[in-house]
Structure formats: C-alpha cells, structure tokens
N, C-alpha and C. Protein backbone atom coordinates (compact mmCIF):
# COMPACT_ATOMS: atom_id res chain seq x y z
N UNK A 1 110.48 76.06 68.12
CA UNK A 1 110.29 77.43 67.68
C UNK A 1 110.27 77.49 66.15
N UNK A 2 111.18 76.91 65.42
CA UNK A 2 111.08 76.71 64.22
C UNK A 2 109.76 76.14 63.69
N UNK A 3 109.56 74.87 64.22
CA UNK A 3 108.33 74.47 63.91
C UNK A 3 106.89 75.51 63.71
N UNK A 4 107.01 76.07 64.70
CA UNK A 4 105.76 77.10 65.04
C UNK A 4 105.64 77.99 64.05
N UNK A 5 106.94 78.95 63.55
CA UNK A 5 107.49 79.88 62.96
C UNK A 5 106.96 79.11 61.24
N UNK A 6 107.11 78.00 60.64
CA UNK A 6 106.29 77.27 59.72
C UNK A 6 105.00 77.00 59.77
N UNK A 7 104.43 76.92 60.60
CA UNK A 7 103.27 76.54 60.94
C UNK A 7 102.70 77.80 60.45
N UNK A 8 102.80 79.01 61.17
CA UNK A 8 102.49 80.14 60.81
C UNK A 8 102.36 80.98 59.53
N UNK A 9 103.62 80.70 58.68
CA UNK A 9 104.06 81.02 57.19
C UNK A 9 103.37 80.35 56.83
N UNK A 10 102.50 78.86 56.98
CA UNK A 10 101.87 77.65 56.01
C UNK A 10 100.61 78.81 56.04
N UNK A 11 99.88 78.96 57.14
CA UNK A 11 98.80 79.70 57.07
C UNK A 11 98.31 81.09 56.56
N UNK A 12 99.67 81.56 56.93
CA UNK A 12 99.32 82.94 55.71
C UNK A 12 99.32 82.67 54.48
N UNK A 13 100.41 81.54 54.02
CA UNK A 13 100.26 81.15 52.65
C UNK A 13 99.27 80.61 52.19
N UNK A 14 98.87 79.61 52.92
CA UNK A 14 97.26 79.27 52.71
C UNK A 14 96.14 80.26 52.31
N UNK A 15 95.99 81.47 53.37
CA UNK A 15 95.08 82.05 53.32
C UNK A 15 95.42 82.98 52.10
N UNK A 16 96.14 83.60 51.73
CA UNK A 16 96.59 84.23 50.43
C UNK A 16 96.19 83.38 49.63
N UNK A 17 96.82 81.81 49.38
CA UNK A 17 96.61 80.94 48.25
C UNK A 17 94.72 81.17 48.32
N UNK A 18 94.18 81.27 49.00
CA UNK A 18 92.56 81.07 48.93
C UNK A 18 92.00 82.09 48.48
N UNK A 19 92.50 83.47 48.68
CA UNK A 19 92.12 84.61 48.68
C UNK A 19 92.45 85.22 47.10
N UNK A 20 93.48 84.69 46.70
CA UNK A 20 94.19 84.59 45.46
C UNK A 20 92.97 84.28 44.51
N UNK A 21 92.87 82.94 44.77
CA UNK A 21 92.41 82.09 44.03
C UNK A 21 90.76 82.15 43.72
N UNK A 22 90.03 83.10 44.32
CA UNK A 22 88.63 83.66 44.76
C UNK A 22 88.22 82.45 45.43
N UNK A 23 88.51 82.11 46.53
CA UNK A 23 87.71 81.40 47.08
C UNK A 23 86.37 82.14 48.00
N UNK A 24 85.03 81.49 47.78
CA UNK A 24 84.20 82.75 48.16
C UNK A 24 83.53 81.79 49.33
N UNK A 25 83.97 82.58 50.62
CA UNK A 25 83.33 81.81 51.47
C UNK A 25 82.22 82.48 52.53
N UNK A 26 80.83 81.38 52.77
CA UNK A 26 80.03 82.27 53.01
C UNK A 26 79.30 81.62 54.23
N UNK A 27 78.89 82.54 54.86
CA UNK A 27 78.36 81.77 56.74
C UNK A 27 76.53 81.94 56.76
N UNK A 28 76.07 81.47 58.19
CA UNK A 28 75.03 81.52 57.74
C UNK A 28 74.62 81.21 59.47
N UNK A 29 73.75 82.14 59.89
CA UNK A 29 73.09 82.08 61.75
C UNK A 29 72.20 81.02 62.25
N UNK A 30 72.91 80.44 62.88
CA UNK A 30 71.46 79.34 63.51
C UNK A 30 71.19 79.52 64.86
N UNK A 31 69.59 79.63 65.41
CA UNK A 31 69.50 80.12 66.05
C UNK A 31 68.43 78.82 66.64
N UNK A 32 69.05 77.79 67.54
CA UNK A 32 68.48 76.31 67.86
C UNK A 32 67.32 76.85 69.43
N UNK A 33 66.56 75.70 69.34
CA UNK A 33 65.88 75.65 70.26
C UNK A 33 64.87 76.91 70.35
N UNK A 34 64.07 77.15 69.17
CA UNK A 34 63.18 77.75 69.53
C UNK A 34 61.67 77.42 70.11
N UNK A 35 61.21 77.98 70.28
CA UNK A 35 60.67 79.69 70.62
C UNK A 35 61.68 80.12 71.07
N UNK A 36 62.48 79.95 72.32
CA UNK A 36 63.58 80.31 73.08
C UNK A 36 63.98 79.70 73.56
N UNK A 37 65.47 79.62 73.86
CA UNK A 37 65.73 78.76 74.87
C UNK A 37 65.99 79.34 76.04
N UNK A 38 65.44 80.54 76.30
CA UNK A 38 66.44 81.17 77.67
C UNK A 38 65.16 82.27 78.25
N UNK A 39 64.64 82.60 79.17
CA UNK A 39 63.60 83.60 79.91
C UNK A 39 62.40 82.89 80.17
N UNK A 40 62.53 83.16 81.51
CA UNK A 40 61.56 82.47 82.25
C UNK A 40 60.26 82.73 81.74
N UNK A 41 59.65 83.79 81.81
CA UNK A 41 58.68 84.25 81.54
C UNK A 41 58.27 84.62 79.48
N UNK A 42 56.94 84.64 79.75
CA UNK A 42 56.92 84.89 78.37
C UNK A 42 57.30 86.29 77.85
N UNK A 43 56.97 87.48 78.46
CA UNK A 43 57.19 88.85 77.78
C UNK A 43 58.99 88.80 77.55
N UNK A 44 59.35 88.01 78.68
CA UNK A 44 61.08 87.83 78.37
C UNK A 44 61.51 87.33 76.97
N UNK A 45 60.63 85.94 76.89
CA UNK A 45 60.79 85.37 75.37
C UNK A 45 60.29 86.50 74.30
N UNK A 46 59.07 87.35 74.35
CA UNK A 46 59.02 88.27 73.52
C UNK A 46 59.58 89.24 73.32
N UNK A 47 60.73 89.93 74.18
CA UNK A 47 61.22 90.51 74.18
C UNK A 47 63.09 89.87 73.47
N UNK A 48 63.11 89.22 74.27
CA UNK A 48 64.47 88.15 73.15
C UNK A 48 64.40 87.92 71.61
N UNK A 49 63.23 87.51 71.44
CA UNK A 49 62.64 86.89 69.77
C UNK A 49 62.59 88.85 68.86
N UNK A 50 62.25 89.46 69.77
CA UNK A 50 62.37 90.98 68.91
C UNK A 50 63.52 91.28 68.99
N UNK A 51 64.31 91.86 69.84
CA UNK A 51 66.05 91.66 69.82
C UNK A 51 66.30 90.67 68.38
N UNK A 52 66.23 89.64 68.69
CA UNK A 52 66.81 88.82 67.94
C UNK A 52 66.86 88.90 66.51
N UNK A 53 65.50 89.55 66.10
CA UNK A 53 64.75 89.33 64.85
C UNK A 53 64.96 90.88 64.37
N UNK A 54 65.55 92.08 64.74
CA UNK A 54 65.62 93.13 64.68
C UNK A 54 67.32 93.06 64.26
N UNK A 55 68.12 92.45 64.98
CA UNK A 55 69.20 92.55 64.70
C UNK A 55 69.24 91.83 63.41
N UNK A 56 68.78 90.61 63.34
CA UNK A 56 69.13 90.03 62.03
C UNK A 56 68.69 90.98 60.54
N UNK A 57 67.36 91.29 60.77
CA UNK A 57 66.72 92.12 59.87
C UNK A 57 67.97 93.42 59.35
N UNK A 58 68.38 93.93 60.94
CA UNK A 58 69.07 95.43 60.24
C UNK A 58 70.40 95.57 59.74
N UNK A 59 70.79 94.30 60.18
CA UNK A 59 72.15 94.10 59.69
C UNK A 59 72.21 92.58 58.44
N UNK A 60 71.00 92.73 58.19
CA UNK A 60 70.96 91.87 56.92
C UNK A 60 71.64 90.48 57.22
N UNK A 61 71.52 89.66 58.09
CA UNK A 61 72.42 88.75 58.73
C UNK A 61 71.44 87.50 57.78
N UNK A 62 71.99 86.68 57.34
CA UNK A 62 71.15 85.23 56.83
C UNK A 62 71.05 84.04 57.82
N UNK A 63 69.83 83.82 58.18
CA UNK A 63 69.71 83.38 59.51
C UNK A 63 68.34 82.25 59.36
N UNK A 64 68.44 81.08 60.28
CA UNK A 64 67.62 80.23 60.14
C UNK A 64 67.49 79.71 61.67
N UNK A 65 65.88 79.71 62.14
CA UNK A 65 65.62 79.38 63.31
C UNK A 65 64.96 77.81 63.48
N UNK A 66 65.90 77.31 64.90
CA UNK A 66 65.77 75.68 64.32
C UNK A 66 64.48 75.23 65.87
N UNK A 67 63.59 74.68 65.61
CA UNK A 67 62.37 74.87 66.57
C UNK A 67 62.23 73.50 67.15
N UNK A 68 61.94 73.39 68.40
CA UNK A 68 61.97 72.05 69.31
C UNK A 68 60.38 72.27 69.03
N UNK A 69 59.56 72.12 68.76
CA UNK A 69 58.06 71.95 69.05
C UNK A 69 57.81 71.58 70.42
N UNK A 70 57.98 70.46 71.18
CA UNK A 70 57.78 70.46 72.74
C UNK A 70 57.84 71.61 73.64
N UNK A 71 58.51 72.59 72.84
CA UNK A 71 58.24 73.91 74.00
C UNK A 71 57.64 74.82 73.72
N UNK A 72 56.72 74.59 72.78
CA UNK A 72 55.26 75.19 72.39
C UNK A 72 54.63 74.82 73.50
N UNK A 73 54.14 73.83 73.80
CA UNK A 73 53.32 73.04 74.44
C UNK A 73 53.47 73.08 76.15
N UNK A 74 53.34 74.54 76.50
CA UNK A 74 52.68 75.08 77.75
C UNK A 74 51.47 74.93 78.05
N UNK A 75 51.28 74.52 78.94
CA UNK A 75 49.41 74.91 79.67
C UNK A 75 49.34 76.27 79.31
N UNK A 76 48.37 77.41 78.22
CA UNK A 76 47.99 78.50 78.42
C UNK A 76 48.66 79.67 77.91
N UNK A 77 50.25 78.70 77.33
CA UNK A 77 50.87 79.48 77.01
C UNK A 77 51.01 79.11 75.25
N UNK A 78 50.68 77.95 74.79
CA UNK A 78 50.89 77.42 73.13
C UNK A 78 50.58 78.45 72.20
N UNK A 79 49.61 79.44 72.24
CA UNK A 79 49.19 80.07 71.21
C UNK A 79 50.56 81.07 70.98
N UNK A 80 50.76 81.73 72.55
CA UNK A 80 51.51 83.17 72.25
C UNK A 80 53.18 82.34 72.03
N UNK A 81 53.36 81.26 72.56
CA UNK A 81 54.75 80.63 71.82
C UNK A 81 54.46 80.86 70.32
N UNK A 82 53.02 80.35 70.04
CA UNK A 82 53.95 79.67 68.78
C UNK A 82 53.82 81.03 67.55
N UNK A 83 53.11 82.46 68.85
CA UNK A 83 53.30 84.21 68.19
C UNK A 83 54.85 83.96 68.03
N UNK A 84 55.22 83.85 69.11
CA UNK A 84 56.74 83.89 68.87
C UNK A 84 57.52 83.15 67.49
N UNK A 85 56.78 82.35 67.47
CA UNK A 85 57.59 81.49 65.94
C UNK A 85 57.37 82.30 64.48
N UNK A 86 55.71 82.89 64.92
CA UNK A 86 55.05 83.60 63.80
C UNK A 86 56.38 84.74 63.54
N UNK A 87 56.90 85.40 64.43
CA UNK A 87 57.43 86.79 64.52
C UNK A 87 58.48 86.76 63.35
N UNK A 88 59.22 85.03 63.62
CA UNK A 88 60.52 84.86 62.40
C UNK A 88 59.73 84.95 60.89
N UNK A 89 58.72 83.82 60.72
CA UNK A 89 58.33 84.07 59.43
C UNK A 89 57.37 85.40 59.01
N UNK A 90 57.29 86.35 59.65
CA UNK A 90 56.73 87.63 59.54
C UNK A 90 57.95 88.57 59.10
N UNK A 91 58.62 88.33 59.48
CA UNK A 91 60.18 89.41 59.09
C UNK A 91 60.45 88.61 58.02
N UNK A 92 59.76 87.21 57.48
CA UNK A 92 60.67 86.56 56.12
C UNK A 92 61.70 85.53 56.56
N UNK A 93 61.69 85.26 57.92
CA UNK A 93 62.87 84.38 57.99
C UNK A 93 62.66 82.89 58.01
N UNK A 94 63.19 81.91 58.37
CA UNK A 94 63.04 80.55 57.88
C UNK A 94 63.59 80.16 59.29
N UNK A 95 62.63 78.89 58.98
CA UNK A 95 62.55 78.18 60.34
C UNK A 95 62.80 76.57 59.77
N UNK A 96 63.21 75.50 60.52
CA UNK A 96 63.49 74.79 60.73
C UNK A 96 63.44 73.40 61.68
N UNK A 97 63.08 72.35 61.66
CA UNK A 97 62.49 71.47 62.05
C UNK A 97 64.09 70.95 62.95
N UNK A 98 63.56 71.17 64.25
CA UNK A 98 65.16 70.52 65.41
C UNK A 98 64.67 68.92 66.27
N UNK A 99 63.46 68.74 65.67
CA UNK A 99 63.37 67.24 66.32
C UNK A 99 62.29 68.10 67.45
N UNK A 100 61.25 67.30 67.93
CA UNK A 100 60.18 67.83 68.65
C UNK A 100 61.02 67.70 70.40
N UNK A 101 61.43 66.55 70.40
CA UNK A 101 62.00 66.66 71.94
C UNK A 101 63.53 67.07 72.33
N UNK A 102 64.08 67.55 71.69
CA UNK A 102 65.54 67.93 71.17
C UNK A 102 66.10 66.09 71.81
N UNK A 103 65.97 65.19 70.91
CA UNK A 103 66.11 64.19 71.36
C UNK A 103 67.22 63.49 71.07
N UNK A 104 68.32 62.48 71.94
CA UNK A 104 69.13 61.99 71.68
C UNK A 104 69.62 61.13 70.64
N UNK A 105 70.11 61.47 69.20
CA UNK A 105 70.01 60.19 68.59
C UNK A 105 70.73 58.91 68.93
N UNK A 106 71.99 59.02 69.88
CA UNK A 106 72.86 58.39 70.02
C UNK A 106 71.93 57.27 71.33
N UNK A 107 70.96 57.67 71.82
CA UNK A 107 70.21 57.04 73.03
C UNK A 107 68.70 56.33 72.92
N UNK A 108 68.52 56.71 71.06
CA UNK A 108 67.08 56.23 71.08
C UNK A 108 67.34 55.20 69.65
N UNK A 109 66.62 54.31 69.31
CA UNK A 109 66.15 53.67 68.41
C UNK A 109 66.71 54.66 66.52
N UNK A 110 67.00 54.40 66.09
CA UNK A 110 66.37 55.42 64.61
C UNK A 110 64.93 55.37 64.53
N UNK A 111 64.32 54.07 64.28
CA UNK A 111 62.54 54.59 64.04
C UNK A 111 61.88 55.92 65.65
N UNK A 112 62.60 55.58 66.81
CA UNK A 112 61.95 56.93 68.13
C UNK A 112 62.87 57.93 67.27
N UNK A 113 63.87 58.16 66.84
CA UNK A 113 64.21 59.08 66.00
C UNK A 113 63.51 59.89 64.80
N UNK A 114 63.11 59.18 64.00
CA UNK A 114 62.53 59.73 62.92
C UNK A 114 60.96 59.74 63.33
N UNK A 115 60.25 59.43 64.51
CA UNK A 115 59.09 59.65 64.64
C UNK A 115 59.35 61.23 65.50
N UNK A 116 60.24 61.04 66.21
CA UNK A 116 60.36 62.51 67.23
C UNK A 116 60.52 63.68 66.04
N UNK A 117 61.71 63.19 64.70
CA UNK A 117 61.31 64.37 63.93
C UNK A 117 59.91 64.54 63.61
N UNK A 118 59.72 63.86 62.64
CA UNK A 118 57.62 64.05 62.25
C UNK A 118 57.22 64.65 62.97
N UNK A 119 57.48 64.36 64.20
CA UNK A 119 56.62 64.98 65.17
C UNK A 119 56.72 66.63 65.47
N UNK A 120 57.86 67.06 65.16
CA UNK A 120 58.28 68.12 65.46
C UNK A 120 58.50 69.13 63.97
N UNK A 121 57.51 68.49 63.41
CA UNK A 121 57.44 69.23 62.28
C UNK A 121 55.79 70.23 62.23
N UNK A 122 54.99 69.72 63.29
CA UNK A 122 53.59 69.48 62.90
C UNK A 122 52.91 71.50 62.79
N UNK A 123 53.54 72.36 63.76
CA UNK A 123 53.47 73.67 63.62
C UNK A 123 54.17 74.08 62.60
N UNK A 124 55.42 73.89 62.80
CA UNK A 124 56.79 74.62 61.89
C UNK A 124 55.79 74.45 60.22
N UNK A 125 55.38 73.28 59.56
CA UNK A 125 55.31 72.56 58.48
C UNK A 125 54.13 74.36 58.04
N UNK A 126 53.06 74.00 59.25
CA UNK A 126 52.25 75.08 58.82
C UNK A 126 52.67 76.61 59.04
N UNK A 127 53.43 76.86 59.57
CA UNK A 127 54.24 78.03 59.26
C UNK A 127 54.70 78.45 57.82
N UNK A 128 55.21 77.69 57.57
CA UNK A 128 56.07 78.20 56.59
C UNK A 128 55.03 77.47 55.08
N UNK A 129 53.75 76.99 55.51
CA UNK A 129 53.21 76.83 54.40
C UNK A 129 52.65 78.19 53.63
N UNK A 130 52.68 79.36 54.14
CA UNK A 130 51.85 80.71 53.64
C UNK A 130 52.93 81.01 52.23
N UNK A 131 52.38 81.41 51.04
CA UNK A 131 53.40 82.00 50.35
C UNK A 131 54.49 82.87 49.90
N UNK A 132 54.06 83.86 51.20
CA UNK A 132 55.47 84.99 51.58
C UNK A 132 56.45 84.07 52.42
N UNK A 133 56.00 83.23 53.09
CA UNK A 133 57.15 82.63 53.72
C UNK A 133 57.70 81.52 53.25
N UNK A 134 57.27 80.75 51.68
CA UNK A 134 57.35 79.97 50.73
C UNK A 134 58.94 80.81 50.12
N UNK A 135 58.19 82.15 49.76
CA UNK A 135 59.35 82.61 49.09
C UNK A 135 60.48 83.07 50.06
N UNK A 136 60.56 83.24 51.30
CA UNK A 136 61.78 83.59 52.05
C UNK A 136 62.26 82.34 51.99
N UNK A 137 61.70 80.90 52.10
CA UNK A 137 62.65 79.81 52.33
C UNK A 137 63.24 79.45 51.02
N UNK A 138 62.64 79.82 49.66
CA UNK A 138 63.18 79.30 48.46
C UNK A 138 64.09 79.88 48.17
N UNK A 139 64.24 81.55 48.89
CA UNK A 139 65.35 81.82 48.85
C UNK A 139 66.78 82.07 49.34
N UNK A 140 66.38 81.36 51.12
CA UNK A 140 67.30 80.61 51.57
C UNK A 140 68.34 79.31 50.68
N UNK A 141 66.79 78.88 50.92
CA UNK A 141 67.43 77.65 49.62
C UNK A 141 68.59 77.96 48.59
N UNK A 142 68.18 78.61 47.73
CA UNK A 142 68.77 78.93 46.85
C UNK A 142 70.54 79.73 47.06
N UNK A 143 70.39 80.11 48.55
CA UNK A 143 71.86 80.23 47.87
C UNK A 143 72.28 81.98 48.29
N UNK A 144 70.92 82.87 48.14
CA UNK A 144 71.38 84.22 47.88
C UNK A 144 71.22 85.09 49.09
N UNK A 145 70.75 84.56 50.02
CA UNK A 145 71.11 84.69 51.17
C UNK A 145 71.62 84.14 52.39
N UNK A 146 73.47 84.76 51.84
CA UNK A 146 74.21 84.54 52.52
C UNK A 146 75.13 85.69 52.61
N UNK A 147 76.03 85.12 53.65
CA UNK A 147 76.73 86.60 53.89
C UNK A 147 78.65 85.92 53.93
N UNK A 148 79.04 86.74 52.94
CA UNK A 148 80.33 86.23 52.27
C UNK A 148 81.45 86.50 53.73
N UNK A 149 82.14 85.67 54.09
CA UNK A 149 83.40 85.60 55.02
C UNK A 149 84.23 86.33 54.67
C-alpha cells in the first residue's frame, strides 16, 4: 500500500515537474490501411473516407493517412478507390506510403521488403505530386500541424 501510495505522488510530481517546466507535448492521427480498411462495399468506403475526412477537417485534428496500394487494385473498382485517396489530398491532408502488401518485415527478406515499399509508393507518389498537396505535406513536415497534449 505504501508502495502504490509513492508510486502515485512520483507521478503527479512528474507531471507538475513537466508542466512546470513547459514541456510542450504534441500528438498526431494515423489513419493505416487505406483506402479503408473496413466496408464491404464501395459507397460504404465512401461514406467512411467522408466521416473520416470531415471530422478531421472540423475539428482541426493533424492527421496522416498511411495507404496499402494492393487494395486499390480491384477488378472495376481501382479508379473510384484510388477517388477515395484523392478525397484526403483534396481536404489538404497527407498521405503516406504503408508498404504495398501490408507486408511482414519480420517474415520476408529486407531486399522483398524494400521492393514491397517501392512498390507501394507508385499512386500515393502521384498524389501528392500536385502543388496544393506539396504544400499540405511541407507543412506537415514542418512541425505546425500539430495538436498540443
């Protein structure tokens, strides 16, 4: 009981000592496995990716979407997936390269590793080549969108 009862005092003291001291701490949304990872159907995925992209937008959330490329690659369905990818860098948001097969590193080679990334760069790369979406990622980059803890 004692023990616990310290344990406890260490952490408020801690967190005061941090809070004291300006420690400025700041978070940041990842949102893996896109287009989606979840709805069967496509109007489901379009309907998730607007949710998604609405909330971040209105509540100013700093957010980065991390993209499997392999699940572009439907029979019939590739174009309106990869609408769905368009939708993030249309609101300004930044996207991110997750490896094309969300692939094991611990189970493959490093060189099947670093080819599965390349590979899974090959949409995303041209996404985010337009210059409005140049400047949403430089300013990811940079630092100023984030959202303080």
């Amino acid at each position: 009981m004692k023990i616990h009862k310290l344990a406890i005092a260490l952490i408020i003291l801690l967190t005061g000592y941090f809070s004291i001291f300006g420690q400025n701490r700041e978070v940041s949304v990842t949102f893996d496995d896109l287009p989606t990872a979840y709805g069967a159907n496509l109007e489901a995925k379009r309907e998730l990716t607007k949710k998604l992209i609405n909330g971040i937008k209105t509540n100013d959330v700093p957010a980065i979407g991390f993209v499997n490329e392999a699940k572009l690659y439907e029979r019939g369905e590739t174009d309106t997936r990869i609408a769905l990818l368009e939708m993030w860098t249309d609101a300004g948001l930044e996207l991110g390269n997750h490896t094309f097969s969300h692939i094991n590193n611990a189970k493959v080679s490093l060189a099947a590793y670093q080819d599965d990334i390349v590979r899974g760069e090959t949409v995303t790369r041209r996404l985010l080549a337009f210059p409005s979406n140049r400047r949403a990622s430089a300013k990811c980059v940079a630092g100023s969108a984030r959202l303080p803890v």
